[in-house]
Protein backbone atom coordinates (compact mmCIF):
# COMPACT_ATOMS: atom_id res chain seq x y z
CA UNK A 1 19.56 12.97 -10.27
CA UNK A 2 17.49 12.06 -12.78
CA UNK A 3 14.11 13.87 -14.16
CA UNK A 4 11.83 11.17 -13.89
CA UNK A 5 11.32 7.33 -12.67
CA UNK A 6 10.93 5.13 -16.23
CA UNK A 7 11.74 1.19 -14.83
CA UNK A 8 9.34 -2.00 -15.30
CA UNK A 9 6.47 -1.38 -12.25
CA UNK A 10 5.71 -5.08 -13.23
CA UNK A 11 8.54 -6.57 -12.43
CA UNK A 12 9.97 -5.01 -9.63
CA UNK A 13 6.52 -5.38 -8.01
CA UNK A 14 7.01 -9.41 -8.37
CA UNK A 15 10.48 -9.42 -7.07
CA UNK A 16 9.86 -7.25 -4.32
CA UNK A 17 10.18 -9.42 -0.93
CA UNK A 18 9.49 -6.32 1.44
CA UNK A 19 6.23 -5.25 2.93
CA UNK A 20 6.90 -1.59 1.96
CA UNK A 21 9.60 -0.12 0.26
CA UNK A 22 9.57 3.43 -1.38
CA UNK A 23 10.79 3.45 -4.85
CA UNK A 24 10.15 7.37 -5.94
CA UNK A 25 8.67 10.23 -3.90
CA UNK A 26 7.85 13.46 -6.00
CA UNK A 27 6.31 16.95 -5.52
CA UNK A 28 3.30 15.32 -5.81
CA UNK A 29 3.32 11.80 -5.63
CA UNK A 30 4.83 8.49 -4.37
CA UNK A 31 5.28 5.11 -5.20
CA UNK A 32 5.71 2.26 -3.06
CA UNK A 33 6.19 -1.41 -3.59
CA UNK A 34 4.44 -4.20 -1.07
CA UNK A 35 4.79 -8.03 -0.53
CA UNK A 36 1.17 -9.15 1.79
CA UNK A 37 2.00 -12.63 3.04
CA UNK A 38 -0.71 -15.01 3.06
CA UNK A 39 -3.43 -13.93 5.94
CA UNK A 40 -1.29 -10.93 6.71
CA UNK A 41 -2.88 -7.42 5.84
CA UNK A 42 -2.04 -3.70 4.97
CA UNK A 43 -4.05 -2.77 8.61
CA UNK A 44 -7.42 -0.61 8.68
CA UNK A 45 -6.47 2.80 7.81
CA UNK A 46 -7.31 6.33 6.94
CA UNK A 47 -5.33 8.88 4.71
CA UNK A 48 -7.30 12.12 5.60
CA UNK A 49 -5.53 14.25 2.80
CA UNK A 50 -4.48 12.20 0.25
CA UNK A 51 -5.59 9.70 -2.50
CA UNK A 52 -4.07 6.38 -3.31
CA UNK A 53 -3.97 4.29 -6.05
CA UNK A 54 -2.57 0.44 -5.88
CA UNK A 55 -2.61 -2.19 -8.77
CA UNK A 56 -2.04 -6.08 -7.52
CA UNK A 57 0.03 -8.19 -9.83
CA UNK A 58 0.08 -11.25 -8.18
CA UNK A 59 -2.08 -12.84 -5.56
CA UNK A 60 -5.68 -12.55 -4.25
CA UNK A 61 -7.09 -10.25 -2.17
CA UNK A 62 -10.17 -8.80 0.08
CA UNK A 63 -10.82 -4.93 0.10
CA UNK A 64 -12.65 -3.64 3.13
CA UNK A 65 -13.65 0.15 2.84
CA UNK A 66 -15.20 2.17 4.97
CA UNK A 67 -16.62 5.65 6.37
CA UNK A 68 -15.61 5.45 9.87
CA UNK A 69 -12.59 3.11 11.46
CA UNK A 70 -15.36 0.58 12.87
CA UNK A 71 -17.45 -0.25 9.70
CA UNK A 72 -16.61 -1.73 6.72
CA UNK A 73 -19.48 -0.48 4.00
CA UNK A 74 -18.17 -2.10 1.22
CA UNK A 75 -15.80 -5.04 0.62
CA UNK A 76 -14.63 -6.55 -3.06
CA UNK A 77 -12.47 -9.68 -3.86
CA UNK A 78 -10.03 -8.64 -6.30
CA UNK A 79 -6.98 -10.34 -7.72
CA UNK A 80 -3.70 -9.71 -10.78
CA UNK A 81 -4.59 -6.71 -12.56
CA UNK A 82 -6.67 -5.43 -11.08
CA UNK A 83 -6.80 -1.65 -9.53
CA UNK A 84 -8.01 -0.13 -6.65
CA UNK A 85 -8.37 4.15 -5.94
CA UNK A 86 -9.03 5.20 -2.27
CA UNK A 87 -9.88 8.60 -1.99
CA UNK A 88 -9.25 10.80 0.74
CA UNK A 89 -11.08 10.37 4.20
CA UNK A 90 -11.92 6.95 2.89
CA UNK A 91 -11.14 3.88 5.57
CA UNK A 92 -9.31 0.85 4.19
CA UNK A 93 -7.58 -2.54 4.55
CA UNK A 94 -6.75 -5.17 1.83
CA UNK A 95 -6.24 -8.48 3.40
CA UNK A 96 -3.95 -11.07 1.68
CA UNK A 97 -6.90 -13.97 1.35
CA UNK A 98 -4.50 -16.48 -1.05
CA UNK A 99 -2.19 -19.03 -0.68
CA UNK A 100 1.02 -16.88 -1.73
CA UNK A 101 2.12 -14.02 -1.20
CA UNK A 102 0.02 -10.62 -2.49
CA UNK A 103 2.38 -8.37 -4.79
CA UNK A 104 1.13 -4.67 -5.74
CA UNK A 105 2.17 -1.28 -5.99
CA UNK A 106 0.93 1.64 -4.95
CA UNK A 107 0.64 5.51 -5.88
CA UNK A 108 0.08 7.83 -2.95
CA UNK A 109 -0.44 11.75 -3.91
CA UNK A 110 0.50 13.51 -2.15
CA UNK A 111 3.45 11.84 -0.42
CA UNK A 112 2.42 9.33 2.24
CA UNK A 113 5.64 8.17 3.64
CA UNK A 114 9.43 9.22 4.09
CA UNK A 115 11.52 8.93 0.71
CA UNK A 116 13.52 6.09 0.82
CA UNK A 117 11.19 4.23 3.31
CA UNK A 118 12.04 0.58 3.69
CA UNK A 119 9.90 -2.16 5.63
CA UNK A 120 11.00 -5.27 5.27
CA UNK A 121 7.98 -7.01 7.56
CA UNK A 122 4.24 -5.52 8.25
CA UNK A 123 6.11 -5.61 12.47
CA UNK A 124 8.62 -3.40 10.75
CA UNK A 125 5.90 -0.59 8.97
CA UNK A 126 3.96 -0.90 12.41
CA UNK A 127 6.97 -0.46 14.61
CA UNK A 128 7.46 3.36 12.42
CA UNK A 129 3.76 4.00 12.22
CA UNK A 130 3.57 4.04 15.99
CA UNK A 131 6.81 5.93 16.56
CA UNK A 132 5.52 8.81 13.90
CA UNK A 133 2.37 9.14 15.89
CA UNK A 134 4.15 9.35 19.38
CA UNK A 135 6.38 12.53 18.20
CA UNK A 136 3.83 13.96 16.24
């Protein structure tokens, strides 16, 4: 096993062709690859515990954030390069708004999903979500 994760975020974020896949969880943190298809979105959602990070390399997107689930307060265009911190108890979607495909990465800490998570569609990562919440 080795002690740390040292690989080019760059370009494994541009050759990524899943929605979500997991690519190191830690004590304290976890990152994940995603591939947004053109109109297709992350999904409105909250992370009550945790902070996230994501950085798009590729693409165009709109960021919706909010206090509560039904109102967006704030909403930014953003695009390659740029970054984006959600903090805990903080409401959010980022919608693909281009003409390719959206390519980012993201840092969740603590942990947000199960290590070695792979979703190859957004059906895929919604098909899980919903079968976490029914056993939880």
């Amino acid at each position: 096993m080795a002690l740390g994760w040292v690989k080019n975020i760059e370009q494994i974020t541009l050759d990524n062709e899943t929605f979500r896949t997991v690519l190191h969880t830690g004590k304290y943190s976890q990152l994940t690859v995603m591939t947004i298809q053109p109109g297709e979105e992350i999904g409105n959602e909250v992370h009550e515990d945790h902070d996230q990070f994501l950085r798009i390399e590729q693409g165009k997107a709109r960021v919706d954030l909010g206090t509560t689930a039904d109102a967006v307060e704030e909403t930014y265009d953003a695009e390659d390069d740029w970054a984006i911190i959600v903090p805990a108890g903080t409401w959010h979607n980022v919608v693909n708004v281009g003409s390719d495909a959206l390519k980012l990465y993201s840092i969740y800490s603590p942990a947000e999903h199960p290590d070695g998570t792979v979703h190859n569609t957004k059906a895929d990562a919604d098909a899980a979500e919903a079968a976490e919440h029914a056993t939880a």
